[in-house]
Protein backbone atom coordinates (compact mmCIF):
# COMPACT_ATOMS: atom_id res chain seq x y z
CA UNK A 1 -5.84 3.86 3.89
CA UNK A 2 -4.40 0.24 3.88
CA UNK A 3 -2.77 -1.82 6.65
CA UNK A 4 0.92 -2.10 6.16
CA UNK A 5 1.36 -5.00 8.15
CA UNK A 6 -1.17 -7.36 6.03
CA UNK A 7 1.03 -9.56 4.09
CA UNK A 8 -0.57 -9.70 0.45
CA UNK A 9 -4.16 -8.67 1.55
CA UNK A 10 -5.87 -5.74 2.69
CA UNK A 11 -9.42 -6.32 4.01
CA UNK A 12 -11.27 -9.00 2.57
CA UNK A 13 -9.23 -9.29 -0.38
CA UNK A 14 -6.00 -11.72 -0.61
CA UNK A 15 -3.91 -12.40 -3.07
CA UNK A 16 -0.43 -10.98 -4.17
CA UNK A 17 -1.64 -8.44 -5.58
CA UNK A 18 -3.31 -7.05 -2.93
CA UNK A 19 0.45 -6.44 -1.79
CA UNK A 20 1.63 -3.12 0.20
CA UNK A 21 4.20 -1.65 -1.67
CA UNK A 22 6.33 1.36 -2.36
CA UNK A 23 7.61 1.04 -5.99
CA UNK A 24 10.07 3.74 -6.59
CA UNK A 25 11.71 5.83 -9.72
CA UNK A 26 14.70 7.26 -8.08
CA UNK A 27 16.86 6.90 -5.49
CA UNK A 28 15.49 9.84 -3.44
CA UNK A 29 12.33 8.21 -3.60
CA UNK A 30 13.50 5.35 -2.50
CA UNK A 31 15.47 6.46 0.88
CA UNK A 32 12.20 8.51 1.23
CA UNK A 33 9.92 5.49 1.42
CA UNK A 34 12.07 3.57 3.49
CA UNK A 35 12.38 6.17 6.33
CA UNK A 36 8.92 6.43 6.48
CA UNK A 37 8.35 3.02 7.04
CA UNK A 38 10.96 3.50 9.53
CA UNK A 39 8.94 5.96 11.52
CA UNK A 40 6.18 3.75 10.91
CA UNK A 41 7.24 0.57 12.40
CA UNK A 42 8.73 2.58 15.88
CA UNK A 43 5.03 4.27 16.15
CA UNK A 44 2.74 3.42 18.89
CA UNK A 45 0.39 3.90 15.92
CA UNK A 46 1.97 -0.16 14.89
CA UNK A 47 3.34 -0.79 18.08
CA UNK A 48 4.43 -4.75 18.19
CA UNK A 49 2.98 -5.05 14.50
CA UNK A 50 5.85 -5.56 11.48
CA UNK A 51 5.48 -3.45 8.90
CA UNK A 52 5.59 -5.58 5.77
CA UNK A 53 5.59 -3.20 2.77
CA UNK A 54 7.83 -3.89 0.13
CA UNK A 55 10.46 -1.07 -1.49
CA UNK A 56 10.99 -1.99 -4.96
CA UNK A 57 12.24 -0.60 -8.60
CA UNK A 58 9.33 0.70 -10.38
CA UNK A 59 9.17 -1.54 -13.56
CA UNK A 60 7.14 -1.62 -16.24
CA UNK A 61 3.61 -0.13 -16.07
CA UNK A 62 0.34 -1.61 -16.47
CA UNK A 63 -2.48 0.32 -16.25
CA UNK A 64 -5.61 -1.09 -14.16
CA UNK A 65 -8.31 -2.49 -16.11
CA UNK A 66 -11.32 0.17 -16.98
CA UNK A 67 -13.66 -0.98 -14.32
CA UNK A 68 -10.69 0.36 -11.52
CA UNK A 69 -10.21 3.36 -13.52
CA UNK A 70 -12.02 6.61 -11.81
CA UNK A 71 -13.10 3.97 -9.32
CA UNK A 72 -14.98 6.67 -6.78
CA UNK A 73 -16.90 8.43 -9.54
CA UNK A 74 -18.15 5.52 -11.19
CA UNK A 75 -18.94 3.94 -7.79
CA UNK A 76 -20.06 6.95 -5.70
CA UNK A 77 -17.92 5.59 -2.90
CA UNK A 78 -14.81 4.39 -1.23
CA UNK A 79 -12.67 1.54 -1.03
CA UNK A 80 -14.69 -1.11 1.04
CA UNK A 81 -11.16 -1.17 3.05
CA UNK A 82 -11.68 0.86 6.17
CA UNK A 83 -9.27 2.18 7.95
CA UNK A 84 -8.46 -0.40 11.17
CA UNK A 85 -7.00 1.87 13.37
């Protein structure tokens, strides 16, 4: 649902955290990701466009703060990022 070739933004919002990223727990995973961004940056879907998610080591987890958490239901709808293509 988010633009991989935004560097640290999606939409409106900009910031390093608003990153694209792949953050991985095994190796498999990790090949995985990487030839689907592959596949993603020879589409016509991204044509001309880098792809600029980032494959990294999943570290150490920090869950999002409560007003993310169940972020639909408590909402009653989406992300305000809309699909750009």
């Amino acid at each position: 649902m988010h633009d991989p070739t935004q560097l640290n933004r999606q939409g409106p919002d900009v910031g390093n955290q608003y990153r694209s990223g792949v953050w991985y727990a095994t190796e498999e995973q990790k090949r995985e990701a990487e030839a689907y961004l592959k596949e993603l940056a020879t589409s016509a879907r991204f044509a001309g466009r880098k792809i600029v998610t980032q494959v990294e080591a999943a570290k150490t987890f920090w869950p999002a703060e409560e007003y993310h958490q169940n972020y639909i239901e408590k909402t009653g709808g989406a992300c305000h990022v809309q699909d750009p293509w």
